[in-house]
C-alpha atoms as a PDB file:
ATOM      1  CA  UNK A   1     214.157 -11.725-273.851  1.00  0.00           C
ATOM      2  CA  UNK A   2     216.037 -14.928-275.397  1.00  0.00           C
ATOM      3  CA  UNK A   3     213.165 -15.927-277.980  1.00  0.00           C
ATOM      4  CA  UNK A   4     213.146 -19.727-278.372  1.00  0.00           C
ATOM      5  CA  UNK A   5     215.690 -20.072-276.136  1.00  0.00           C
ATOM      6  CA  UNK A   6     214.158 -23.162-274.353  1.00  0.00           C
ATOM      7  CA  UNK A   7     212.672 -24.597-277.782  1.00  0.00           C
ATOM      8  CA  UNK A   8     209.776 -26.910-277.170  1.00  0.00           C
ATOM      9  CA  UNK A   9     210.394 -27.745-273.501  1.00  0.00           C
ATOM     10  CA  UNK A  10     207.384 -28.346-271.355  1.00  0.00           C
ATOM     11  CA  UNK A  11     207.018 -26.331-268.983  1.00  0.00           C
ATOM     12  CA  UNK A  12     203.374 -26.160-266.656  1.00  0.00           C
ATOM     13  CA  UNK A  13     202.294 -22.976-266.242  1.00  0.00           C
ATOM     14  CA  UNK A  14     199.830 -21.442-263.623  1.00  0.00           C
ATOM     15  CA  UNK A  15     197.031 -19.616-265.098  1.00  0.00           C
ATOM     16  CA  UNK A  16     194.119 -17.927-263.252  1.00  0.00           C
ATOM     17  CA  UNK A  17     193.004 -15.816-266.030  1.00  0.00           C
ATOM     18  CA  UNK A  18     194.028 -12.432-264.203  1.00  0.00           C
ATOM     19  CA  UNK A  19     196.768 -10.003-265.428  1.00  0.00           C
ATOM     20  CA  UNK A  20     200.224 -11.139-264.076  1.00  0.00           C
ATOM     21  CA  UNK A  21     199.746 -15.216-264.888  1.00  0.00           C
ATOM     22  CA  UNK A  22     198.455 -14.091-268.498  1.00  0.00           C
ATOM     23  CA  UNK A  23     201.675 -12.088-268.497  1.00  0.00           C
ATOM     24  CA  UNK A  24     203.837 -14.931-267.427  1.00  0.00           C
ATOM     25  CA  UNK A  25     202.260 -17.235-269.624  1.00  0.00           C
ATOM     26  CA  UNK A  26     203.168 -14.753-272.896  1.00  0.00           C
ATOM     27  CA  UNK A  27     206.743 -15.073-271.505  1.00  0.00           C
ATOM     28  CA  UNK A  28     207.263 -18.443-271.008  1.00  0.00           C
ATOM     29  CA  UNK A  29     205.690 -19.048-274.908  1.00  0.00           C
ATOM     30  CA  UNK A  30     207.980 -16.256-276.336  1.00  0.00           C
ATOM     31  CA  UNK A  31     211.213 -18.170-274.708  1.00  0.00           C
ATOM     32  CA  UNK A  32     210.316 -21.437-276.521  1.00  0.00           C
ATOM     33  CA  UNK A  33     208.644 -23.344-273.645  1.00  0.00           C
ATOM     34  CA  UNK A  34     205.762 -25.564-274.674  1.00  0.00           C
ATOM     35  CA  UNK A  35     203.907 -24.675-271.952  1.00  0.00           C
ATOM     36  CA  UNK A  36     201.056 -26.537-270.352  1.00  0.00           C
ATOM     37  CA  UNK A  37     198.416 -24.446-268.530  1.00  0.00           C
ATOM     38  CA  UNK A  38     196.636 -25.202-265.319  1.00  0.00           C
ATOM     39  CA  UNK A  39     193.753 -23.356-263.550  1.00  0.00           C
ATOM     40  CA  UNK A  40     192.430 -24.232-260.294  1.00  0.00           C
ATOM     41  CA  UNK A  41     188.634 -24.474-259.403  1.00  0.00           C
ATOM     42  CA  UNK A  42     188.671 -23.857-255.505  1.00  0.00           C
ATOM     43  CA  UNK A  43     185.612 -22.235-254.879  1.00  0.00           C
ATOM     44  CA  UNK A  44     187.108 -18.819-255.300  1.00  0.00           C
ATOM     45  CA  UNK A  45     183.643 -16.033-255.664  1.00  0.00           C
ATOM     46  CA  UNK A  46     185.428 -14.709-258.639  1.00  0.00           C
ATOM     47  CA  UNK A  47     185.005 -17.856-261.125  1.00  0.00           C
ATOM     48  CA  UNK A  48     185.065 -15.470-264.502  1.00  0.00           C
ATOM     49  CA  UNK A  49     188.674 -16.183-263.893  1.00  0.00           C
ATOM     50  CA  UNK A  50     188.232 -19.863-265.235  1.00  0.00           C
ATOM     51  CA  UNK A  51     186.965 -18.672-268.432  1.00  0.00           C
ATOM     52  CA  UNK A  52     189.379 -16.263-268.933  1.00  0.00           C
ATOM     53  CA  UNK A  53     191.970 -18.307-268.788  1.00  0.00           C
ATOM     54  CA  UNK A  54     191.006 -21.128-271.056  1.00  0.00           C
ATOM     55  CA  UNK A  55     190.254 -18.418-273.546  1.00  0.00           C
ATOM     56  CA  UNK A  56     193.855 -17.018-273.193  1.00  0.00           C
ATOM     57  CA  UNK A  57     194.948 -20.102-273.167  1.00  0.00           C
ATOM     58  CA  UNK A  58     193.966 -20.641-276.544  1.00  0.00           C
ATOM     59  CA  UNK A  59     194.916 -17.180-277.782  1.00  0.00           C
ATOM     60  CA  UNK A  60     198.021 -17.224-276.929  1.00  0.00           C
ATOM     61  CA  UNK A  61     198.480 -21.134-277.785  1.00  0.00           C
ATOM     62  CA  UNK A  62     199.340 -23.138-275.505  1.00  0.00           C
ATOM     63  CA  UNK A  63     199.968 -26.657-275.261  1.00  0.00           C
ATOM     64  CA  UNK A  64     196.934 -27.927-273.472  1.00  0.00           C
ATOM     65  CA  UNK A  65     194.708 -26.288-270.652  1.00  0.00           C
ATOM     66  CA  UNK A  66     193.498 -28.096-267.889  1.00  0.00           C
ATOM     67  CA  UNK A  67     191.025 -27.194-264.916  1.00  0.00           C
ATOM     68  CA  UNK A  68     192.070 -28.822-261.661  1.00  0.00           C
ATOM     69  CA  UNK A  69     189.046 -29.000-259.048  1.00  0.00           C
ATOM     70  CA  UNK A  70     190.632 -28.367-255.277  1.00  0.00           C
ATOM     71  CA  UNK A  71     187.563 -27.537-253.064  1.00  0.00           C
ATOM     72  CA  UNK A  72     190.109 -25.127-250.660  1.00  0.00           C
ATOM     73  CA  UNK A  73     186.665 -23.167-250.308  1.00  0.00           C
ATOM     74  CA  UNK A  74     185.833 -25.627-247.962  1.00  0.00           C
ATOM     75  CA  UNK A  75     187.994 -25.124-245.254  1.00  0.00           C
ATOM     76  CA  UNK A  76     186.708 -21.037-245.406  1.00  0.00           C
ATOM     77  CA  UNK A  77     189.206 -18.289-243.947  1.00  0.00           C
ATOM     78  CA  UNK A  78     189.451 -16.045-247.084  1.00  0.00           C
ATOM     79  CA  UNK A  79     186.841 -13.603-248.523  1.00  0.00           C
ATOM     80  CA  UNK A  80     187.985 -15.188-251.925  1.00  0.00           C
ATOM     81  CA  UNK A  81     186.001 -18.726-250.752  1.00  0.00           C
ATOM     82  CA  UNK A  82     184.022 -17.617-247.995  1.00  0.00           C
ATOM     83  CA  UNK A  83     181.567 -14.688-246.999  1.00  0.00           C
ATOM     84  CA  UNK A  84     183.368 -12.755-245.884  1.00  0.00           C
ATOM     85  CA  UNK A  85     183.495  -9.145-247.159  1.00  0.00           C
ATOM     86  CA  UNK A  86     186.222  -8.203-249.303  1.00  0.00           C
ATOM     87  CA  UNK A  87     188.203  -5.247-248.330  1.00  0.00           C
ATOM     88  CA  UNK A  88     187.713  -1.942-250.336  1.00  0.00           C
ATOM     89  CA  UNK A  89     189.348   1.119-251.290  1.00  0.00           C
ATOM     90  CA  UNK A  90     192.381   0.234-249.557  1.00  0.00           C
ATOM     91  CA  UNK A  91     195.266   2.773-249.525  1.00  0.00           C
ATOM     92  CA  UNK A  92     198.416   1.404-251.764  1.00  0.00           C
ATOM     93  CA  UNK A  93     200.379   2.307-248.996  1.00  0.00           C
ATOM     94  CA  UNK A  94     198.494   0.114-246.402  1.00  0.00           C
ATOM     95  CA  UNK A  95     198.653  -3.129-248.838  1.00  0.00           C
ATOM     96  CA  UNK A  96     201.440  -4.588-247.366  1.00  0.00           C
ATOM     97  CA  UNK A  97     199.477  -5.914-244.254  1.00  0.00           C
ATOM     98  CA  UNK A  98     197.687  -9.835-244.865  1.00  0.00           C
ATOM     99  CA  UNK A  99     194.120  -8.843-246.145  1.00  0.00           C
ATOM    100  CA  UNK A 100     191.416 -11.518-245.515  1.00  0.00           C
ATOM    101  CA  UNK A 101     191.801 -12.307-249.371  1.00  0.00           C
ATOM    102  CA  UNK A 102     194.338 -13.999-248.359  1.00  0.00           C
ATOM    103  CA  UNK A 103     193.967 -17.810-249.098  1.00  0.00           C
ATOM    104  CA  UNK A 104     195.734 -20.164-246.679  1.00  0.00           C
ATOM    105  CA  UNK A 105     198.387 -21.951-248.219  1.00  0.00           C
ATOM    106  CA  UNK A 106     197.115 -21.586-251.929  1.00  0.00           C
ATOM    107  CA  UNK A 107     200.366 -20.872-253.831  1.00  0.00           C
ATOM    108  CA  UNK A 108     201.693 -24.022-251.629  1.00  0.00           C
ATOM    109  CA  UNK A 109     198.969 -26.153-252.879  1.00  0.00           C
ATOM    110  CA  UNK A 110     199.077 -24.954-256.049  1.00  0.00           C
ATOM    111  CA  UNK A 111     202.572 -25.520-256.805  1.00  0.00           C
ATOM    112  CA  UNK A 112     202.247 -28.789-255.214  1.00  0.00           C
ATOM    113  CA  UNK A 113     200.162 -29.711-257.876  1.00  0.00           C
ATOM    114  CA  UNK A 114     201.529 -28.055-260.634  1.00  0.00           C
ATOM    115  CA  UNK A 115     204.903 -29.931-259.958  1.00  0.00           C
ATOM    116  CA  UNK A 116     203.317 -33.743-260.045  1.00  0.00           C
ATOM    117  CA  UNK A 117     201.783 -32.507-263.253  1.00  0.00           C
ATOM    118  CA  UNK A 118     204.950 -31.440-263.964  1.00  0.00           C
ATOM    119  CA  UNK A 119     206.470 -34.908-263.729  1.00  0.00           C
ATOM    120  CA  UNK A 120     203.809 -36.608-265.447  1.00  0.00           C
ATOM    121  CA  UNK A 121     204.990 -34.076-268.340  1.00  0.00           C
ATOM    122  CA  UNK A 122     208.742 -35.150-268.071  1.00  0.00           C
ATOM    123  CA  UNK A 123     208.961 -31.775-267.424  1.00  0.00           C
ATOM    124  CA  UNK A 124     211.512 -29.794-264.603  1.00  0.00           C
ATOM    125  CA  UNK A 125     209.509 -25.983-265.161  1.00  0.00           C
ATOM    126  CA  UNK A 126     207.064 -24.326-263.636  1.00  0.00           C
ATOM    127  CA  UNK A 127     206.128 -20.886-263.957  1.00  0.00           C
ATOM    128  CA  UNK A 128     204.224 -18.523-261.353  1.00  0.00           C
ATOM    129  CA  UNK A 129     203.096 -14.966-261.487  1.00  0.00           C
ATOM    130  CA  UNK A 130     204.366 -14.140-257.681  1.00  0.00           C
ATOM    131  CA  UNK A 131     205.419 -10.317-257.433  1.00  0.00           C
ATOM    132  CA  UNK A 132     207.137  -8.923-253.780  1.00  0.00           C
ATOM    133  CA  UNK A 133     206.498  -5.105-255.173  1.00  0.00           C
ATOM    134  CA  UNK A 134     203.141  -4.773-256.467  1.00  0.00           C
ATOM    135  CA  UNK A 135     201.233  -7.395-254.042  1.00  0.00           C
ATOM    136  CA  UNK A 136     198.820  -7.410-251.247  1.00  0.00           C
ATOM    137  CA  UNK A 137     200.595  -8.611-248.794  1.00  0.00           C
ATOM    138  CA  UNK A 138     200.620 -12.373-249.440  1.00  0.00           C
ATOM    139  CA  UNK A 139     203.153 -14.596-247.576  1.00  0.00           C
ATOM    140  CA  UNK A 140     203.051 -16.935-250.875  1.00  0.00           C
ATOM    141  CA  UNK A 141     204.576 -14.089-253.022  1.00  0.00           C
ATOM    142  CA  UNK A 142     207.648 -14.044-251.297  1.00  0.00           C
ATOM    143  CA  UNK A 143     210.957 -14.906-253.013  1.00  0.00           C
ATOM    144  CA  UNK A 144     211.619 -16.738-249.870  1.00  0.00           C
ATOM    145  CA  UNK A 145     208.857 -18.845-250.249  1.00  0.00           C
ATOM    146  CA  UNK A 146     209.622 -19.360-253.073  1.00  0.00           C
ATOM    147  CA  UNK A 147     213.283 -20.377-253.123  1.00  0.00           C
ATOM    148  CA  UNK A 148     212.162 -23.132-249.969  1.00  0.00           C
ATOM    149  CA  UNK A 149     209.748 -24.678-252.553  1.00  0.00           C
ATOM    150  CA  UNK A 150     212.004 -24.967-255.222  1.00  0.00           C
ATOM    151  CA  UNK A 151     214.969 -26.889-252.554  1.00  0.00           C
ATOM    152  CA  UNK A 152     211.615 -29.021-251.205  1.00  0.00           C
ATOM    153  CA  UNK A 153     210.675 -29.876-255.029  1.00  0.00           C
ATOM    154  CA  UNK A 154     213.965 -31.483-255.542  1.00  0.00           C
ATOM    155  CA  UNK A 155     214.072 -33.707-253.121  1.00  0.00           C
ATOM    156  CA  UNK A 156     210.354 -35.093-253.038  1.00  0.00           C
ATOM    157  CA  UNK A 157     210.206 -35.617-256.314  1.00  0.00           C
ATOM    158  CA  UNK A 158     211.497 -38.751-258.805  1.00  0.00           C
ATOM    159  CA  UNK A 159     213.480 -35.910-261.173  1.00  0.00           C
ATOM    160  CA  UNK A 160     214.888 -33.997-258.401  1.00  0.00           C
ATOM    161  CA  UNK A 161     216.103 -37.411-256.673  1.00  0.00           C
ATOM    162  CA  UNK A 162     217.611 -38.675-260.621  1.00  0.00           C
ATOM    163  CA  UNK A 163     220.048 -35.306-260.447  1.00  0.00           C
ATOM    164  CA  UNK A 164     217.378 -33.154-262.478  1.00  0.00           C
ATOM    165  CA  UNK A 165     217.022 -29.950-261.390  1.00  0.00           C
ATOM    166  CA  UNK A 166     212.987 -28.317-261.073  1.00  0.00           C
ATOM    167  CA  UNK A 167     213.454 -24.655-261.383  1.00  0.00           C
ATOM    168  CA  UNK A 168     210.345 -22.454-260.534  1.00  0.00           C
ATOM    169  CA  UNK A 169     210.100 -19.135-262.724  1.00  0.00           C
ATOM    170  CA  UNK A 170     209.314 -16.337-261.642  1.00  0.00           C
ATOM    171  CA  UNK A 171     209.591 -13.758-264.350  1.00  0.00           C
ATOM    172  CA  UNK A 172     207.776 -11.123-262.648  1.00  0.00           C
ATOM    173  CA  UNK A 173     208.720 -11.003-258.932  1.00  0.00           C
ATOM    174  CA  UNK A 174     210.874  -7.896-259.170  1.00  0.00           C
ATOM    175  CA  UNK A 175     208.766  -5.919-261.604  1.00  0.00           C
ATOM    176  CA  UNK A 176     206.098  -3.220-260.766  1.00  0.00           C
ATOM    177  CA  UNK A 177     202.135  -3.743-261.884  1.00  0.00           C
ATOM    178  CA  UNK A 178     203.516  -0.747-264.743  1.00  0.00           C
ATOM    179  CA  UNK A 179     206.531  -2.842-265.721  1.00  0.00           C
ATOM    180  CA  UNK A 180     204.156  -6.512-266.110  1.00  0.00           C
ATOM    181  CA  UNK A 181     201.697  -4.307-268.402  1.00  0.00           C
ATOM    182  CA  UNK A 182     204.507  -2.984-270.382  1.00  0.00           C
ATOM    183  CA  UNK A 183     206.281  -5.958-270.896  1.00  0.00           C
ATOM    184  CA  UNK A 184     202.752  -7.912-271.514  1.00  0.00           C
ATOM    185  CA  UNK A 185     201.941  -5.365-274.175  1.00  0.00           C
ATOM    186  CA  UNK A 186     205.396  -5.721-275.917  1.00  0.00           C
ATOM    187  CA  UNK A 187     204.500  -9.497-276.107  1.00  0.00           C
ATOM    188  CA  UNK A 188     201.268  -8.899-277.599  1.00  0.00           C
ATOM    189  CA  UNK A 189     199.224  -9.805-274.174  1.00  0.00           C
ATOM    190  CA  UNK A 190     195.114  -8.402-275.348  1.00  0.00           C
ATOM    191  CA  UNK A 191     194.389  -7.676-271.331  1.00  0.00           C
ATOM    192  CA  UNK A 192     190.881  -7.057-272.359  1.00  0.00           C
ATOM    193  CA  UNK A 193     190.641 -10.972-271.736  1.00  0.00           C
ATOM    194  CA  UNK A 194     192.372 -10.824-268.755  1.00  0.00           C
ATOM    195  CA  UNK A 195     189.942 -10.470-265.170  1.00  0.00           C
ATOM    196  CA  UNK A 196     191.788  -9.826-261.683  1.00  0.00           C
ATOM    197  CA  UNK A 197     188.819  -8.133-259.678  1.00  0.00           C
ATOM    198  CA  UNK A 198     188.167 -10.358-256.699  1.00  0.00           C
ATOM    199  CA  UNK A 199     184.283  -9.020-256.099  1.00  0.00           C
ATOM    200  CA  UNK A 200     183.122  -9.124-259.606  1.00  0.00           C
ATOM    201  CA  UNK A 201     179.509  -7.906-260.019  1.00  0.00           C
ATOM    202  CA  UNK A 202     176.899 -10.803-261.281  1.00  0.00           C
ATOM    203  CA  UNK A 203     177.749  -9.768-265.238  1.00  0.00           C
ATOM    204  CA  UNK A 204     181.695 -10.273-265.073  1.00  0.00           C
ATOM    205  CA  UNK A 205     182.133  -6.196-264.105  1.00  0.00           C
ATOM    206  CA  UNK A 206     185.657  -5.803-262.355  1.00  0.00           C
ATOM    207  CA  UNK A 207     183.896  -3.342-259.092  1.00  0.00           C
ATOM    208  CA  UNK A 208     186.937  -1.204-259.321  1.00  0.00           C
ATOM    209  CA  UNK A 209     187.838  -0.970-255.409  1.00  0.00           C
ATOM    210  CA  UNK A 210     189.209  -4.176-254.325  1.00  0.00           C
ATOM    211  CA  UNK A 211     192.832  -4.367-253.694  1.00  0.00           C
ATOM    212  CA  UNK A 212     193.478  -5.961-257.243  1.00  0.00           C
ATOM    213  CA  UNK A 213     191.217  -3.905-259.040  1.00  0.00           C
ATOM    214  CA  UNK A 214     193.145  -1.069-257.229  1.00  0.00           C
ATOM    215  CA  UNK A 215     196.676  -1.764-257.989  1.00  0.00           C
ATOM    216  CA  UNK A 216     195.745  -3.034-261.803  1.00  0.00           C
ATOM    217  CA  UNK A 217     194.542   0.321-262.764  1.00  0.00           C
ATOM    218  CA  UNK A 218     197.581   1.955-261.339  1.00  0.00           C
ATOM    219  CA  UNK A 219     199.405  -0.130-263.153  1.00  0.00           C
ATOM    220  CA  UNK A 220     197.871   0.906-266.733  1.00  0.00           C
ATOM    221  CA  UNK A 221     198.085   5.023-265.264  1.00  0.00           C
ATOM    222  CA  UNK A 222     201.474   4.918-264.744  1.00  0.00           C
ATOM    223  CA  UNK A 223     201.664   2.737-267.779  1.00  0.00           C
ATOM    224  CA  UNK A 224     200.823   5.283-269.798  1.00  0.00           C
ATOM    225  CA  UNK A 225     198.730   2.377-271.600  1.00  0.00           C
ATOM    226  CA  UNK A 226     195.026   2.726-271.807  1.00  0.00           C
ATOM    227  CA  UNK A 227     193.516   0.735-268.962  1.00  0.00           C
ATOM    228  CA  UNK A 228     190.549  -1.995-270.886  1.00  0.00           C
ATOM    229  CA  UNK A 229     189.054  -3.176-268.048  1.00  0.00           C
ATOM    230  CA  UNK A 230     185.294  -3.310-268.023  1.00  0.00           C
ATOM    231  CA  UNK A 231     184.310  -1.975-264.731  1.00  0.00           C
ATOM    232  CA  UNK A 232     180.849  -2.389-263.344  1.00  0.00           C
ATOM    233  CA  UNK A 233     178.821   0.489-262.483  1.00  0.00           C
ATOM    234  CA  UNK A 234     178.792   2.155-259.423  1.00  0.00           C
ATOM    235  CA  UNK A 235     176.344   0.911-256.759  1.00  0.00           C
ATOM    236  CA  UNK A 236     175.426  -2.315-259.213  1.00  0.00           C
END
Protein backbone atom coordinates (compact mmCIF):
# COMPACT_ATOMS: atom_id res chain seq x y z
CA UNK A 1 0.00 0.00 0.00
CA UNK A 2 1.20 3.68 -1.10
CA UNK A 3 1.39 5.20 2.58
CA UNK A 4 0.48 8.91 2.41
CA UNK A 5 -0.03 8.74 -0.95
CA UNK A 6 -3.23 10.94 -0.91
CA UNK A 7 -1.78 13.27 2.00
CA UNK A 8 -4.53 15.01 3.88
CA UNK A 9 -7.35 14.67 1.34
CA UNK A 10 -10.82 14.28 2.68
CA UNK A 11 -12.24 11.59 1.95
CA UNK A 12 -15.95 10.36 3.81
CA UNK A 13 -15.84 7.14 4.83
CA UNK A 14 -18.72 4.63 5.68
CA UNK A 15 -18.47 3.15 9.01
CA UNK A 16 -20.93 0.71 10.66
CA UNK A 17 -18.67 -0.48 13.28
CA UNK A 18 -18.49 -4.17 11.81
CA UNK A 19 -15.30 -5.84 10.39
CA UNK A 20 -14.89 -4.90 6.65
CA UNK A 21 -15.80 -0.84 7.06
CA UNK A 22 -13.29 -0.85 10.17
CA UNK A 23 -10.95 -2.46 7.66
CA UNK A 24 -11.54 0.06 4.98
CA UNK A 25 -11.38 2.81 7.23
CA UNK A 26 -7.54 1.60 8.45
CA UNK A 27 -6.84 1.76 4.67
CA UNK A 28 -8.02 4.82 3.62
CA UNK A 29 -5.98 6.51 6.94
CA UNK A 30 -2.76 4.54 6.05
CA UNK A 31 -2.93 6.10 2.27
CA UNK A 32 -3.02 9.68 3.65
CA UNK A 33 -6.77 10.41 3.34
CA UNK A 34 -8.19 12.59 6.09
CA UNK A 35 -11.04 10.71 6.31
CA UNK A 36 -14.40 11.71 7.67
CA UNK A 37 -16.57 8.92 9.15
CA UNK A 38 -20.28 8.45 8.88
CA UNK A 39 -22.61 5.89 10.57
CA UNK A 40 -26.15 5.56 9.87
CA UNK A 41 -28.94 5.17 12.58
CA UNK A 42 -31.79 3.34 10.56
CA UNK A 43 -33.39 1.34 12.97
CA UNK A 44 -31.19 -1.61 12.28
CA UNK A 45 -31.86 -4.42 15.68
CA UNK A 46 -28.15 -4.56 15.89
CA UNK A 47 -27.42 -0.83 17.23
CA UNK A 48 -23.98 -1.99 19.21
CA UNK A 49 -22.77 -1.20 15.77
CA UNK A 50 -23.11 2.66 16.47
CA UNK A 51 -20.89 2.46 19.35
CA UNK A 52 -18.45 0.56 17.83
CA UNK A 53 -17.84 2.66 15.36
CA UNK A 54 -17.46 5.97 17.08
CA UNK A 55 -15.05 4.15 19.30
CA UNK A 56 -12.97 3.03 16.22
CA UNK A 57 -13.39 6.02 14.97
CA UNK A 58 -11.42 7.53 17.53
CA UNK A 59 -8.85 4.75 17.73
CA UNK A 60 -7.89 4.78 14.66
CA UNK A 61 -8.21 8.78 14.32
CA UNK A 62 -10.18 10.01 12.19
CA UNK A 63 -11.15 13.31 11.17
CA UNK A 64 -14.57 13.67 12.65
CA UNK A 65 -17.45 11.02 13.21
CA UNK A 66 -20.84 11.73 12.58
CA UNK A 67 -24.20 9.71 13.19
CA UNK A 68 -26.72 10.29 10.43
CA UNK A 69 -30.44 9.36 11.58
CA UNK A 70 -32.36 7.68 8.32
CA UNK A 71 -35.46 5.92 9.82
CA UNK A 72 -35.24 3.10 6.65
CA UNK A 73 -36.72 0.84 9.57
CA UNK A 74 -39.79 2.33 8.78
CA UNK A 75 -40.61 1.17 5.59
CA UNK A 76 -39.88 -2.74 7.17
CA UNK A 77 -38.83 -5.59 4.58
CA UNK A 78 -35.52 -6.67 6.26
CA UNK A 79 -35.00 -8.74 9.47
CA UNK A 80 -32.22 -6.05 10.14
CA UNK A 81 -35.32 -3.26 10.83
CA UNK A 82 -38.19 -5.36 11.15
CA UNK A 83 -39.34 -8.66 13.00
CA UNK A 84 -38.65 -10.68 11.09
CA UNK A 85 -36.44 -13.67 12.03
CA UNK A 86 -33.01 -13.63 10.96
CA UNK A 87 -31.78 -16.56 9.08
CA UNK A 88 -29.42 -19.07 10.89
CA UNK A 89 -26.83 -21.51 10.33
CA UNK A 90 -26.87 -20.97 6.77
CA UNK A 91 -24.55 -23.13 4.58
CA UNK A 92 -21.56 -20.84 2.97
CA UNK A 93 -22.40 -22.42 -0.06
CA UNK A 94 -26.14 -21.35 -0.06
CA UNK A 95 -25.17 -17.49 0.76
CA UNK A 96 -25.31 -16.35 -2.52
CA UNK A 97 -29.22 -16.27 -2.65
CA UNK A 98 -30.93 -12.53 -1.22
CA UNK A 99 -31.50 -13.36 2.57
CA UNK A 100 -34.28 -11.28 4.24
CA UNK A 101 -31.29 -9.26 5.87
CA UNK A 102 -31.28 -7.77 3.02
CA UNK A 103 -32.10 -3.97 3.33
CA UNK A 104 -33.81 -2.38 0.32
CA UNK A 105 -31.76 0.03 -1.29
CA UNK A 106 -29.40 0.77 1.78
CA UNK A 107 -25.96 0.99 0.12
CA UNK A 108 -27.98 3.37 -2.49
CA UNK A 109 -29.12 5.54 0.25
CA UNK A 110 -26.19 5.44 1.96
CA UNK A 111 -23.92 6.52 -0.65
CA UNK A 112 -26.38 9.06 -1.55
CA UNK A 113 -25.68 10.61 1.51
CA UNK A 114 -22.27 10.05 1.99
CA UNK A 115 -21.60 11.90 -1.41
CA UNK A 116 -23.58 15.38 -0.42
CA UNK A 117 -21.48 15.12 2.70
CA UNK A 118 -18.90 14.61 0.51
CA UNK A 119 -19.38 17.94 -1.25
CA UNK A 120 -19.98 19.86 1.73
CA UNK A 121 -16.28 18.51 2.52
CA UNK A 122 -14.84 19.76 -0.90
CA UNK A 123 -14.16 16.39 -1.08
CA UNK A 124 -14.40 13.83 -4.51
CA UNK A 125 -13.82 10.25 -2.14
CA UNK A 126 -15.79 7.98 -0.71
CA UNK A 127 -14.94 4.76 0.60
CA UNK A 128 -17.25 1.53 1.08
CA UNK A 129 -16.62 -1.88 2.47
CA UNK A 130 -18.67 -3.77 -0.53
CA UNK A 131 -17.10 -7.36 -1.15
CA UNK A 132 -18.61 -9.71 -4.39
CA UNK A 133 -16.65 -12.91 -2.72
CA UNK A 134 -17.31 -13.10 0.83
CA UNK A 135 -21.06 -11.57 0.89
CA UNK A 136 -24.54 -12.67 1.44
CA UNK A 137 -25.91 -12.17 -1.47
CA UNK A 138 -26.58 -8.41 -1.54
CA UNK A 139 -27.40 -6.70 -4.89
CA UNK A 140 -25.61 -3.44 -3.30
CA UNK A 141 -22.21 -5.30 -3.16
CA UNK A 142 -21.92 -5.63 -6.65
CA UNK A 143 -19.09 -3.98 -8.63
CA UNK A 144 -21.78 -3.21 -11.03
CA UNK A 145 -23.62 -1.34 -8.72
CA UNK A 146 -21.16 0.12 -7.93
CA UNK A 147 -19.50 1.41 -11.09
CA UNK A 148 -23.45 2.90 -12.10
CA UNK A 149 -23.18 4.98 -8.86
CA UNK A 150 -19.98 6.30 -9.38
CA UNK A 151 -21.11 7.51 -13.49
CA UNK A 152 -24.63 8.80 -11.59
CA UNK A 153 -22.39 10.76 -8.87
CA UNK A 154 -20.75 12.72 -11.54
CA UNK A 155 -23.30 14.05 -13.13
CA UNK A 156 -25.78 15.01 -10.19
CA UNK A 157 -23.45 16.54 -8.39
CA UNK A 158 -21.80 20.41 -8.48
CA UNK A 159 -17.99 18.66 -8.61
CA UNK A 160 -18.81 16.09 -11.06
CA UNK A 161 -20.61 18.86 -13.35
CA UNK A 162 -17.10 21.45 -12.67
CA UNK A 163 -14.88 18.43 -14.47
CA UNK A 164 -14.02 16.82 -10.92
CA UNK A 165 -14.05 13.42 -10.87
CA UNK A 166 -15.92 11.43 -7.47
CA UNK A 167 -14.27 8.12 -7.32
CA UNK A 168 -15.89 5.50 -4.92
CA UNK A 169 -13.25 3.06 -3.22
CA UNK A 170 -13.63 0.00 -2.84
CA UNK A 171 -10.54 -1.54 -1.37
CA UNK A 172 -12.00 -4.72 -0.47
CA UNK A 173 -14.38 -5.95 -3.22
CA UNK A 174 -12.07 -8.62 -4.59
CA UNK A 175 -10.65 -9.88 -1.32
CA UNK A 176 -11.87 -12.93 0.76
CA UNK A 177 -13.26 -12.41 4.64
CA UNK A 178 -9.33 -14.20 5.30
CA UNK A 179 -7.62 -11.65 3.05
CA UNK A 180 -9.74 -8.27 4.88
CA UNK A 181 -8.55 -9.82 8.39
CA UNK A 182 -5.08 -10.19 7.21
CA UNK A 183 -4.67 -7.07 5.67
CA UNK A 184 -6.68 -5.33 8.77
CA UNK A 185 -4.21 -6.95 11.13
CA UNK A 186 -1.12 -5.75 9.09
CA UNK A 187 -2.65 -2.21 9.56
CA UNK A 188 -3.00 -2.57 13.14
CA UNK A 189 -7.06 -3.00 12.96
CA UNK A 190 -7.88 -4.29 17.19
CA UNK A 191 -11.19 -6.33 15.75
CA UNK A 192 -12.05 -6.89 19.32
CA UNK A 193 -13.91 -3.42 18.79
CA UNK A 194 -15.28 -4.37 15.77
CA UNK A 195 -19.28 -6.07 15.96
CA UNK A 196 -20.84 -7.64 12.63
CA UNK A 197 -23.45 -10.13 14.25
CA UNK A 198 -26.84 -9.05 13.00
CA UNK A 199 -28.95 -10.84 16.10
CA UNK A 200 -26.85 -9.71 18.92
CA UNK A 201 -28.05 -11.04 22.31
CA UNK A 202 -29.36 -8.13 24.87
CA UNK A 203 -25.47 -7.76 26.35
CA UNK A 204 -23.67 -6.99 22.89
CA UNK A 205 -22.91 -11.11 22.43
CA UNK A 206 -22.29 -11.74 18.57
CA UNK A 207 -25.01 -15.26 18.59
CA UNK A 208 -22.54 -16.94 16.36
CA UNK A 209 -25.06 -18.35 13.56
CA UNK A 210 -26.20 -15.55 11.51
CA UNK A 211 -24.83 -15.26 8.10
CA UNK A 212 -22.20 -12.56 9.26
CA UNK A 213 -21.34 -14.12 12.33
CA UNK A 214 -20.84 -17.21 10.04
CA UNK A 215 -18.59 -16.00 7.39
CA UNK A 216 -16.49 -13.66 10.06
CA UNK A 217 -15.31 -16.62 11.93
CA UNK A 218 -14.30 -18.35 8.78
CA UNK A 219 -12.56 -15.65 7.99
CA UNK A 220 -10.24 -15.61 11.27
CA UNK A 221 -9.97 -19.94 10.74
CA UNK A 222 -8.62 -19.72 7.60
CA UNK A 223 -6.82 -16.67 8.82
CA UNK A 224 -4.87 -18.49 10.85
CA UNK A 225 -5.49 -15.35 13.27
CA UNK A 226 -7.18 -15.93 16.54
CA UNK A 227 -10.85 -15.10 16.11
CA UNK A 228 -11.78 -12.16 19.34
CA UNK A 229 -15.18 -12.09 18.98
CA UNK A 230 -17.23 -12.30 22.13
CA UNK A 231 -19.92 -14.70 21.35
CA UNK A 232 -22.98 -15.06 23.50
CA UNK A 233 -23.82 -18.22 25.05
CA UNK A 234 -25.71 -20.78 23.63
CA UNK A 235 -29.50 -20.68 24.16
CA UNK A 236 -29.08 -16.92 25.90
Amino acid sequence: MDTNKHQNIPAVVLLSGGLDSTTVLAIAQNQGFRCHTLSFDYGQRHRNELDAGAQISTDLKAASHRVFPLDIGAFGGSALTSDIQVPKDRDESTMSDIPVTYVPARNLVFLSIALAYAETLGSTDLFIGVNAIDYSGYPDCRPEFIDAFAQTANLATKIGVDGQRVTVHTPLMDMTKAQIIETGTKLGVDYRQTHSCYDPSPTGGACGRCDSCILRRSGFEQAGIPDPTIYAPINA
